[in-house]
C-alpha atoms as a PDB file:
ATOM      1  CA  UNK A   1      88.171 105.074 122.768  1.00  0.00           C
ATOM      2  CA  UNK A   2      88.933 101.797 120.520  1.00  0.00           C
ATOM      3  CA  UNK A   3      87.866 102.288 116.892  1.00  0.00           C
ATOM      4  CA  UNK A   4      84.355 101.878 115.039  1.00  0.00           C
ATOM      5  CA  UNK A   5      82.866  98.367 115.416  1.00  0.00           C
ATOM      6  CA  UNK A   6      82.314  96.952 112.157  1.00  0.00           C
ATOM      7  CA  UNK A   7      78.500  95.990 113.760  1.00  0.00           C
ATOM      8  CA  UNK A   8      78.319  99.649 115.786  1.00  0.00           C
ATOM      9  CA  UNK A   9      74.804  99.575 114.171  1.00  0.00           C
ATOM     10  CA  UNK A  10      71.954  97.184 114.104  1.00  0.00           C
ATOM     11  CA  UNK A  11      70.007  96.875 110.635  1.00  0.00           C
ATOM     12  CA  UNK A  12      66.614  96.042 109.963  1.00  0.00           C
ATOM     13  CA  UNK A  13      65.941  93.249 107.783  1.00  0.00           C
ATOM     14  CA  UNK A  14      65.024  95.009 104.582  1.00  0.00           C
ATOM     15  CA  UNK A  15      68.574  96.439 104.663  1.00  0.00           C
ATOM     16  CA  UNK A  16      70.696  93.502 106.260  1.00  0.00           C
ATOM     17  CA  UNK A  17      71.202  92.369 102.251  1.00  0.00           C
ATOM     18  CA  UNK A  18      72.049  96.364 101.126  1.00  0.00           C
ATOM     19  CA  UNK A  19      75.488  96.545  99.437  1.00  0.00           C
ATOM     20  CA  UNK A  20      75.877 100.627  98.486  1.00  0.00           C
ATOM     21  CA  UNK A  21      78.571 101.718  97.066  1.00  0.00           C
ATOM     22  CA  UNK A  22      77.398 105.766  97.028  1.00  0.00           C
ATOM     23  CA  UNK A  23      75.958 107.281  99.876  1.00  0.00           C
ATOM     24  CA  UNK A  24      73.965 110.706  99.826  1.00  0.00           C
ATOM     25  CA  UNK A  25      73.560 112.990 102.823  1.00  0.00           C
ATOM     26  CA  UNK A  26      70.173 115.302 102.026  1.00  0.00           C
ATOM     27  CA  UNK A  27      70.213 118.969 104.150  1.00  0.00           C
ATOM     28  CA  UNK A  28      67.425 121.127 104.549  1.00  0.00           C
ATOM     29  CA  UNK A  29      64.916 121.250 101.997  1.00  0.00           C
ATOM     30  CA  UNK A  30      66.942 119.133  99.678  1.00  0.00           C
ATOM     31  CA  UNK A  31      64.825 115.850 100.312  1.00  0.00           C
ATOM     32  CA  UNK A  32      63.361 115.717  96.759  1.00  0.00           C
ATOM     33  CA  UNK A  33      65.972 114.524  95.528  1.00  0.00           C
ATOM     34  CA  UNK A  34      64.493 110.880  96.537  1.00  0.00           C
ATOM     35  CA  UNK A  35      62.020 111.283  93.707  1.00  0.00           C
ATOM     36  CA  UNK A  36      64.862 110.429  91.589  1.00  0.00           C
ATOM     37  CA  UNK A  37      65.967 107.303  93.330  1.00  0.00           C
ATOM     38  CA  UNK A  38      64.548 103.421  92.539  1.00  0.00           C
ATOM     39  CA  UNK A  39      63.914 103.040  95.844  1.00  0.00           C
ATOM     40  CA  UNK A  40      63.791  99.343  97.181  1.00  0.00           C
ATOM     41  CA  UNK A  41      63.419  99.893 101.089  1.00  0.00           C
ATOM     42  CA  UNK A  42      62.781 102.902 103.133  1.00  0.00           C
ATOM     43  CA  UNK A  43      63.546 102.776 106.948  1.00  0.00           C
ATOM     44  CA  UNK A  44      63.124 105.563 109.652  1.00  0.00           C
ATOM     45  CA  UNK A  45      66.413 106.216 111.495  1.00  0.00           C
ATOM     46  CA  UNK A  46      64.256 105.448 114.950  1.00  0.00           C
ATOM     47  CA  UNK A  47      64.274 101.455 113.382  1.00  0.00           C
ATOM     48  CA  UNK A  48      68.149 101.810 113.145  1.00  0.00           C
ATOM     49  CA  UNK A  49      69.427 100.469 116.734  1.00  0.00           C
ATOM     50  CA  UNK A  50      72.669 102.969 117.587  1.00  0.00           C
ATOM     51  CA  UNK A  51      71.470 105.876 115.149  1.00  0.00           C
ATOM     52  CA  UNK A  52      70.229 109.143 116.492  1.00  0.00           C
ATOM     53  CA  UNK A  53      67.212 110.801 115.328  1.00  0.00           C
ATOM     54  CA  UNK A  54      66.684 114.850 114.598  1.00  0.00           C
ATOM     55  CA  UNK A  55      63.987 116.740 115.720  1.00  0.00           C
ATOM     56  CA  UNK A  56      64.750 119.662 113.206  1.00  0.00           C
ATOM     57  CA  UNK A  57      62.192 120.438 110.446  1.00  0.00           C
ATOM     58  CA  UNK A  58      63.250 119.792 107.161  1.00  0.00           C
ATOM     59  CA  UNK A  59      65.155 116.498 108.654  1.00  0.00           C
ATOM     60  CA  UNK A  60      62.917 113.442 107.754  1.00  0.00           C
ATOM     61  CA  UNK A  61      65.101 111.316 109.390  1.00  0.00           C
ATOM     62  CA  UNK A  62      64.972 108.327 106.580  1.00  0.00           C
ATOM     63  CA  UNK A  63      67.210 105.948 105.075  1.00  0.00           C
ATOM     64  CA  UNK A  64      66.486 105.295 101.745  1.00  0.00           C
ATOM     65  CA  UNK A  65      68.262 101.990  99.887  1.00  0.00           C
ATOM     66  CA  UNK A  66      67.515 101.751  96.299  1.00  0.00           C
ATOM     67  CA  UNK A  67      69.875 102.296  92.961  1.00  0.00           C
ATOM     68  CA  UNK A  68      70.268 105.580  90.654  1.00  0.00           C
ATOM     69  CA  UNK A  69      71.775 105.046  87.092  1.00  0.00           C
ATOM     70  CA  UNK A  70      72.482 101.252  87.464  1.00  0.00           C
ATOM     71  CA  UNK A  71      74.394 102.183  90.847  1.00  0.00           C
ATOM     72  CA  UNK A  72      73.742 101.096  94.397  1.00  0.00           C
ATOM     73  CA  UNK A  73      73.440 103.343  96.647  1.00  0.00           C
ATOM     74  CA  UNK A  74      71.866 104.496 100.321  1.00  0.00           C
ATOM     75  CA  UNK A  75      70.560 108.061 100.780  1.00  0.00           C
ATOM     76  CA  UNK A  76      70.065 109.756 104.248  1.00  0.00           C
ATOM     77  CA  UNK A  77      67.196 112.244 104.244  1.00  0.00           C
ATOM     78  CA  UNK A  78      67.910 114.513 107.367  1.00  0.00           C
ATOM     79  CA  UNK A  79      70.792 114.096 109.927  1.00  0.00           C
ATOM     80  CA  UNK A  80      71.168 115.306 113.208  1.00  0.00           C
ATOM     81  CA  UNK A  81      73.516 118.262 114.514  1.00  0.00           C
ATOM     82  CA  UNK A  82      75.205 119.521 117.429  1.00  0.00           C
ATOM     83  CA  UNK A  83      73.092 122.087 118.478  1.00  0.00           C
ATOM     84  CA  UNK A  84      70.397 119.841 119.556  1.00  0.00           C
ATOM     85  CA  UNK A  85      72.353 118.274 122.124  1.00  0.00           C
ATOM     86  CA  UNK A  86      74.379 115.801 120.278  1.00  0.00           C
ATOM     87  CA  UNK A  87      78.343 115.223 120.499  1.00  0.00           C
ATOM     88  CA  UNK A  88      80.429 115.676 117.209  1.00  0.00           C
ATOM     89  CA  UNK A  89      80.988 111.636 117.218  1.00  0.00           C
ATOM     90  CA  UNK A  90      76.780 111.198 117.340  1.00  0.00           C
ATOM     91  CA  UNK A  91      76.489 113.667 114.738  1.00  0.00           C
ATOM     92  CA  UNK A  92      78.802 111.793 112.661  1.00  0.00           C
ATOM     93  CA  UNK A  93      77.023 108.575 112.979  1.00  0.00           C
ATOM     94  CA  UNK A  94      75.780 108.130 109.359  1.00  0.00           C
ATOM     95  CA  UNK A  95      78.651 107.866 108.006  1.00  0.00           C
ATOM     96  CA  UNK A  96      79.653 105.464 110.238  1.00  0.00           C
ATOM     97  CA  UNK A  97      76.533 103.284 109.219  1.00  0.00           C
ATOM     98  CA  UNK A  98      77.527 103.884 105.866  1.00  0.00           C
ATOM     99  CA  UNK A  99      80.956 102.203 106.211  1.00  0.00           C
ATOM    100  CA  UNK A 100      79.803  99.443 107.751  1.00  0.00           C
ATOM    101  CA  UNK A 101      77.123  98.974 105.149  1.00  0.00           C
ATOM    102  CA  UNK A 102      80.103  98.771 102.066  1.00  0.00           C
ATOM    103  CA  UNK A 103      79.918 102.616 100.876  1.00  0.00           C
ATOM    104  CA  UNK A 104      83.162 103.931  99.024  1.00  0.00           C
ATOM    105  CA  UNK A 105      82.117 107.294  98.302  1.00  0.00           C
ATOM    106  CA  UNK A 106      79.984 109.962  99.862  1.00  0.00           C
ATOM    107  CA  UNK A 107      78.402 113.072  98.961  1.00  0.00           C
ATOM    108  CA  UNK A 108      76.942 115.594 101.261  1.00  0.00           C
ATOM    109  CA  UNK A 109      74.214 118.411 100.896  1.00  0.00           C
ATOM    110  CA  UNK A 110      73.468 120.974 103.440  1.00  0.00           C
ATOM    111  CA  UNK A 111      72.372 124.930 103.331  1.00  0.00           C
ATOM    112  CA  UNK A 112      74.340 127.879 104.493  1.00  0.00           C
ATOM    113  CA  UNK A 113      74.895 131.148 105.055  1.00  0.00           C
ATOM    114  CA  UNK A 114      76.844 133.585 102.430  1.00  0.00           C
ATOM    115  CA  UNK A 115      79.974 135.211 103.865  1.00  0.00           C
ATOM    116  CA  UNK A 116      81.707 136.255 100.214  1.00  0.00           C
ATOM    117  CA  UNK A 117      79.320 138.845  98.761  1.00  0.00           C
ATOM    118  CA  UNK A 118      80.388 137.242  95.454  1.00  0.00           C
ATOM    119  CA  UNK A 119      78.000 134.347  95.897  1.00  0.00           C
ATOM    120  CA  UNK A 120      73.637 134.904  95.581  1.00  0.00           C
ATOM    121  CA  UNK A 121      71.239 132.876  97.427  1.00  0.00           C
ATOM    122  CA  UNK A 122      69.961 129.881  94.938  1.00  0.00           C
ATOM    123  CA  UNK A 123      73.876 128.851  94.350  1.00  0.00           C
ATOM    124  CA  UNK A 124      75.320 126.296  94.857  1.00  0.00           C
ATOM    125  CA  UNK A 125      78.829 125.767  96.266  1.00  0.00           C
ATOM    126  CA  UNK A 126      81.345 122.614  96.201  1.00  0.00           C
ATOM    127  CA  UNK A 127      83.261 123.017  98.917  1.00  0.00           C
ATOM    128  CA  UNK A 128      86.891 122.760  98.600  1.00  0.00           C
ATOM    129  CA  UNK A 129      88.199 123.210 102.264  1.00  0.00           C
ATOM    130  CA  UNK A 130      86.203 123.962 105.604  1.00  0.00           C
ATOM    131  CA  UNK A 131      86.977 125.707 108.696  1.00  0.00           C
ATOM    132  CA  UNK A 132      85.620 124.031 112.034  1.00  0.00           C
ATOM    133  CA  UNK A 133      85.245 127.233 114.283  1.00  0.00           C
ATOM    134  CA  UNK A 134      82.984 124.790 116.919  1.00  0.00           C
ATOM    135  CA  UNK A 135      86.355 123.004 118.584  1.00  0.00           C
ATOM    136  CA  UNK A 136      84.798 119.697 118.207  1.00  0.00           C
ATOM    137  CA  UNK A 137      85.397 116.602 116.690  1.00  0.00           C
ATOM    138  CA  UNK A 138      84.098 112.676 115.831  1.00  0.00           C
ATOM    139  CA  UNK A 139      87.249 111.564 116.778  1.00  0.00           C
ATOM    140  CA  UNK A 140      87.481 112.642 120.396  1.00  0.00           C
ATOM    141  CA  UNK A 141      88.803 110.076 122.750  1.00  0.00           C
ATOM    142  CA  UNK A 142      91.181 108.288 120.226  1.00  0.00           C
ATOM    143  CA  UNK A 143      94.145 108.966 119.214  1.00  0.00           C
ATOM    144  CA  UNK A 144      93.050 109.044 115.326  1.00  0.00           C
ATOM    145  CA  UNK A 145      95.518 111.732 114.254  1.00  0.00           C
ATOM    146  CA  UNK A 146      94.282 112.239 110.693  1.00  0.00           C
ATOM    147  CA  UNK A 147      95.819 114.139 107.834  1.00  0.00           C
ATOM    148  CA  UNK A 148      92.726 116.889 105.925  1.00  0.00           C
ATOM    149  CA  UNK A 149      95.227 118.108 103.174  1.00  0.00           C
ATOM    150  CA  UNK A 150      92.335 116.806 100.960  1.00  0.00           C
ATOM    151  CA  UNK A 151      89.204 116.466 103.059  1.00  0.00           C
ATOM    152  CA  UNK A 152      87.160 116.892 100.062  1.00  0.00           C
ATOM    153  CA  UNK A 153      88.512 114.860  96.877  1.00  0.00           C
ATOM    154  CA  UNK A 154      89.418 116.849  94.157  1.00  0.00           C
ATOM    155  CA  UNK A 155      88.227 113.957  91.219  1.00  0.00           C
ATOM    156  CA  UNK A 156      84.804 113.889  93.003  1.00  0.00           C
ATOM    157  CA  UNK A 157      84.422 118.113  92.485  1.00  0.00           C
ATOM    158  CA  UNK A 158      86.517 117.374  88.469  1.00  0.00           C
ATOM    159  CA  UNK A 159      83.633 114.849  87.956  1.00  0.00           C
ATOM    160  CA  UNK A 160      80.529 117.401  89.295  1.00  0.00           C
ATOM    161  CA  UNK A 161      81.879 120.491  87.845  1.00  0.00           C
ATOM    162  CA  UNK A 162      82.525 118.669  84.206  1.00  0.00           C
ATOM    163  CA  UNK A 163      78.792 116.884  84.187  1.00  0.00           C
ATOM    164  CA  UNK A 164      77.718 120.065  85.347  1.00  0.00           C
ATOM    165  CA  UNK A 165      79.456 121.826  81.707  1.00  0.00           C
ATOM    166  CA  UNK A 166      77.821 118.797  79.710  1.00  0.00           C
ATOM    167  CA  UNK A 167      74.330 119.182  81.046  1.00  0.00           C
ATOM    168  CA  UNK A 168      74.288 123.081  80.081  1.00  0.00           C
ATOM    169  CA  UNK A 169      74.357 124.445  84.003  1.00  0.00           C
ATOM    170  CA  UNK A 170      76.640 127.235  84.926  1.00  0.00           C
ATOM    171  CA  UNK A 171      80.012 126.262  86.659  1.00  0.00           C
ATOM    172  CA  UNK A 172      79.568 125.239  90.031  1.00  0.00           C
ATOM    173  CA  UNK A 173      80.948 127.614  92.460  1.00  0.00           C
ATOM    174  CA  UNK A 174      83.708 126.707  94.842  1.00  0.00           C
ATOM    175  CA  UNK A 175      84.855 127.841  98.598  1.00  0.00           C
ATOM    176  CA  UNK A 176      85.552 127.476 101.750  1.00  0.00           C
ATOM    177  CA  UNK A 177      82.566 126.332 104.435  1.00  0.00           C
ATOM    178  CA  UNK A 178      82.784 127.071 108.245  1.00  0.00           C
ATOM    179  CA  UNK A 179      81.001 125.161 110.640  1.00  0.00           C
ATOM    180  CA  UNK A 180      79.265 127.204 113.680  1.00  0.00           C
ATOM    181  CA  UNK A 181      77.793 125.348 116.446  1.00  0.00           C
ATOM    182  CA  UNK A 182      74.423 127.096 116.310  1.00  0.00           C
ATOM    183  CA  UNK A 183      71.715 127.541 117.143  1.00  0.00           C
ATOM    184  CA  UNK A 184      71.572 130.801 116.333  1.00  0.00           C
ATOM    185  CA  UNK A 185      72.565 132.325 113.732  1.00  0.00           C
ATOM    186  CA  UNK A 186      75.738 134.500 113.735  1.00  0.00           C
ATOM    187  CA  UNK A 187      76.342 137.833 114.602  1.00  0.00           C
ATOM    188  CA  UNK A 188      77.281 140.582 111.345  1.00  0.00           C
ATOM    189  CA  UNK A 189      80.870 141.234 113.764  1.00  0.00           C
ATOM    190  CA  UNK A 190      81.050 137.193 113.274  1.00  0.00           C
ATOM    191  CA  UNK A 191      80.085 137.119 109.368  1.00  0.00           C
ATOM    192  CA  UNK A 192      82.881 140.146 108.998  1.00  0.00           C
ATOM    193  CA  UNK A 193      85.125 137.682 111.193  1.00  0.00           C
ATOM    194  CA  UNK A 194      84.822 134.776 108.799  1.00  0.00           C
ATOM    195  CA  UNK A 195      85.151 136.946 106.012  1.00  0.00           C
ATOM    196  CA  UNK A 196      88.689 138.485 107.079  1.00  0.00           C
ATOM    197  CA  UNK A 197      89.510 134.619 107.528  1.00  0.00           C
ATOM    198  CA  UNK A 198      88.580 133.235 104.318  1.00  0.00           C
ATOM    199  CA  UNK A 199      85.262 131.644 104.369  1.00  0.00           C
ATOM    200  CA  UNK A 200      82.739 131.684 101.691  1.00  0.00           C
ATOM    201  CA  UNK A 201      79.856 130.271 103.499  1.00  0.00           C
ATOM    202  CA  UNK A 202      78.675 129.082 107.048  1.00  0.00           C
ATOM    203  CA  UNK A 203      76.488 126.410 108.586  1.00  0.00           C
ATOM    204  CA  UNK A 204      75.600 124.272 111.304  1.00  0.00           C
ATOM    205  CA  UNK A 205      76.179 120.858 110.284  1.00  0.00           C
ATOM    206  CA  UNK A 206      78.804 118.414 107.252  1.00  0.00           C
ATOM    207  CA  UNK A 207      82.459 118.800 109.491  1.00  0.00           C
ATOM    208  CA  UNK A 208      82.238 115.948 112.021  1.00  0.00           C
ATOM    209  CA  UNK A 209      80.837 114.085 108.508  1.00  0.00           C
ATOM    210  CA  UNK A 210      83.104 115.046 106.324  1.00  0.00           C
ATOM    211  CA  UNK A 211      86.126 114.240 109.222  1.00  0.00           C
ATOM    212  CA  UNK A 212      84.665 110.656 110.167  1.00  0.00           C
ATOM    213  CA  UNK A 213      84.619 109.837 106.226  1.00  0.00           C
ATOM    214  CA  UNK A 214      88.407 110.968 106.070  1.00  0.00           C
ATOM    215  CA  UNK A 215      89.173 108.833 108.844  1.00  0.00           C
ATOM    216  CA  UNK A 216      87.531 105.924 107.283  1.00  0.00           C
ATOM    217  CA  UNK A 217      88.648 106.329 103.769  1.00  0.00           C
ATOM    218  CA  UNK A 218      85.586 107.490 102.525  1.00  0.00           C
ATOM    219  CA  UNK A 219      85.956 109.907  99.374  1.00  0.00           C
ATOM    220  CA  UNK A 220      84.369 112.987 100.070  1.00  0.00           C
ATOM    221  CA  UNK A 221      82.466 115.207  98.222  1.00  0.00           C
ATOM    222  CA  UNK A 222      80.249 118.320  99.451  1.00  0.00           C
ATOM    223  CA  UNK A 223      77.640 121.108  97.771  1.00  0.00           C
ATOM    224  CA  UNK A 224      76.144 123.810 100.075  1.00  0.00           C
ATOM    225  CA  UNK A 225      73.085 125.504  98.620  1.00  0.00           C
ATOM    226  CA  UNK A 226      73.396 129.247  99.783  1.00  0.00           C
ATOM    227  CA  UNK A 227      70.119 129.905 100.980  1.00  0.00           C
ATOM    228  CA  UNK A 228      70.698 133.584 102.487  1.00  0.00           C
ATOM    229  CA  UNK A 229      73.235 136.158 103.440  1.00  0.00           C
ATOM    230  CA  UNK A 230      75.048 136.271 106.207  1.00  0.00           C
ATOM    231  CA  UNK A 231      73.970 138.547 109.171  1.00  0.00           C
ATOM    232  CA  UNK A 232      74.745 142.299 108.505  1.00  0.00           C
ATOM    233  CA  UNK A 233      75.233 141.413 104.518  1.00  0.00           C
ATOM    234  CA  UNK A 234      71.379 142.773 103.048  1.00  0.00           C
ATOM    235  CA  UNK A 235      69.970 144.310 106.403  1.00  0.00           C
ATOM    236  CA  UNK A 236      66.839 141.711 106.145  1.00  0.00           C
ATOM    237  CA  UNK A 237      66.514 139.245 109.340  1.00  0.00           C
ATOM    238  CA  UNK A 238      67.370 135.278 109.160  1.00  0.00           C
ATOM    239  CA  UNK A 239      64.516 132.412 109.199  1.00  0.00           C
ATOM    240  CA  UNK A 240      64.918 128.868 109.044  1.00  0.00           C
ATOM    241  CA  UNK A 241      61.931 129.288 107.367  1.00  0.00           C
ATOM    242  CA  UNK A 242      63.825 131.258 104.341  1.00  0.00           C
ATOM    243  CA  UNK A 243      66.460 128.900 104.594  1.00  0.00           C
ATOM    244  CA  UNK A 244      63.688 125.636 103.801  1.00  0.00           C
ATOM    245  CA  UNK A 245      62.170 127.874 101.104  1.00  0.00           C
ATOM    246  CA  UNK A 246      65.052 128.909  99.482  1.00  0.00           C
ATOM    247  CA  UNK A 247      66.706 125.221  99.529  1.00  0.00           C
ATOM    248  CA  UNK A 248      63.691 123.848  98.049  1.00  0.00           C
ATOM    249  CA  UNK A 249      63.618 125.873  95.244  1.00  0.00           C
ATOM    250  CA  UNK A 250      67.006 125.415  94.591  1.00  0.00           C
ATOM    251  CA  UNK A 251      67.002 121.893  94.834  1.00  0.00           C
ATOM    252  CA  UNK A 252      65.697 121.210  91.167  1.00  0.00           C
ATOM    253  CA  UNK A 253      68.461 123.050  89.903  1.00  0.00           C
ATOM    254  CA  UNK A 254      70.962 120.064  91.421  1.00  0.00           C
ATOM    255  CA  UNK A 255      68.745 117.127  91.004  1.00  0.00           C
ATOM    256  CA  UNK A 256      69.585 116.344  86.909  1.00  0.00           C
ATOM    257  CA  UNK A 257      73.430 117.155  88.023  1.00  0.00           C
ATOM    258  CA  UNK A 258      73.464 114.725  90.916  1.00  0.00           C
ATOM    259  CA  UNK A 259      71.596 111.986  88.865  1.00  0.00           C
ATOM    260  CA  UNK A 260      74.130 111.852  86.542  1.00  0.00           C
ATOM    261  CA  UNK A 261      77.242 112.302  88.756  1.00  0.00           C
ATOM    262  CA  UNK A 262      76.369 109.633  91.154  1.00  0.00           C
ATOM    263  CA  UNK A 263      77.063 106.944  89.115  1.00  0.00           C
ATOM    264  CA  UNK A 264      80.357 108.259  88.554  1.00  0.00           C
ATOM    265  CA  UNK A 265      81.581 108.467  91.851  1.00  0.00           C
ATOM    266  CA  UNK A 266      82.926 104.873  92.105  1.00  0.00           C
END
């Protein structure tokens, strides 16, 4: 497989002119966060010829070009994940948009699961290394042998974690994220499994982003809000319907902190 096309996508008119240098990536529940954006076009990812559209609730499936804090910048409100059929490369899509639209830098929201019983649902976590336990990858079929010493950049979590000190907030907390395939949710034998091998938290979705953006040259930043605990961790079943609630309500914790970080970021 050659490399990304510089034209893989085909734009719309209203965003043909965009020139972001910030992109956002908005998980489950966390789409309020466009309240907060001077928002100059709004397009549905079914408008976007070569972009694949989610079916999941909580996944609006818009792009959003506008400017936060004097900044340009292009914010994705839902992506699309494996588990609904998708290959890693598809699921890595929008960031592939977002290179070819000018981005530099790009930060990424999603919820998860708790594996350290340190953390509480309602935190959020910066993730500082990830674990892909799914055996895929964006880069299948090329021969894109890419170092992930630093998959997430350390000035982009320095420049969070010190705006979060200014504004008042408690330090942000920090850890390692493992991606599951999904569906379902895991098994308390798996939580204990990623446990014993280091994980703080687990999801479904933000690897085959954050590995495309690393093979592009994208800096990388990513904040899981920790909706629930694992399986086997407080004896009370998982919802998706917990995990919306729970990442709504959290969201207005981050929104101040990401207003004022974004324009930092390049």
């Amino acid at each position: 497989m050659s490399a990304p096309s510089q034209t893989e996508f085909s734009l719309p008119a209203s965003l043909t002119t965009a020139k972001p240098k910030v992109a956002l990536v908005l998980g489950s529940g966390l789409g309020s966060f466009i309240d907060r954006v001077e928002v100059a076009a709004s397009v549905p990812y079914s408008e976007i010829d070569g972009l694949p559209v989610s079916a999941v609730p909580g996944h609006a499936g818009t792009l959003h070009h506008g400017e936060i804090g004097g900044v340009e910048i292009v914010v994705a409100q839902g992506r699309v994940h494996c588990y609904e059929g998708w290959t890693a490369r598809e699921a890595a899509s929008l960031v592939r948009l977002f290179h070819q639209m000018g981005v530099e830098a790009l930060l990424l929201t999603n919820a998860a699961g708790i594996v350290n019983a340190e953390f509480a649902p309602g935190q959020w976590m910066l993730l500082s290394d990830h674990i892909n336990f799914t055996g895929l990858s964006p880069l299948t079929g090329s021969a894109s042998f890419i170092d992930q010493s630093e998959i997430y950049s350390q000035e982009l979590r320095q420049i969070l974690q010190a705006t979060a000190s200014e504004l008042g907030l408690p330090p942000l907390a920090e850890g390692v994220y493992t991606w599951m395939n999904g569906p379902e949710y895991e098994t308390p034998a798996e939580i204990c499994m990623l446990r014993t091998l280091g994980a703080d938290a687990v999801g479904m979705s933000t690897v085959p982003e954050a590995i495309q953006a690393r093979a592009l040259g994208l800096k990388t930043v990513a904040l899981s809000c920790l909706t629930n605990y694992g399986a086997g961790m407080s004896g009370e079943p998982l919802s998706h319907a917990e995990v919306m609630e729970v990442g709504q309500q959290a969201a207005s914790q981050l929104l101040e902190l990401l207003e004022q970080c974004v324009p930092q970021m390049v």
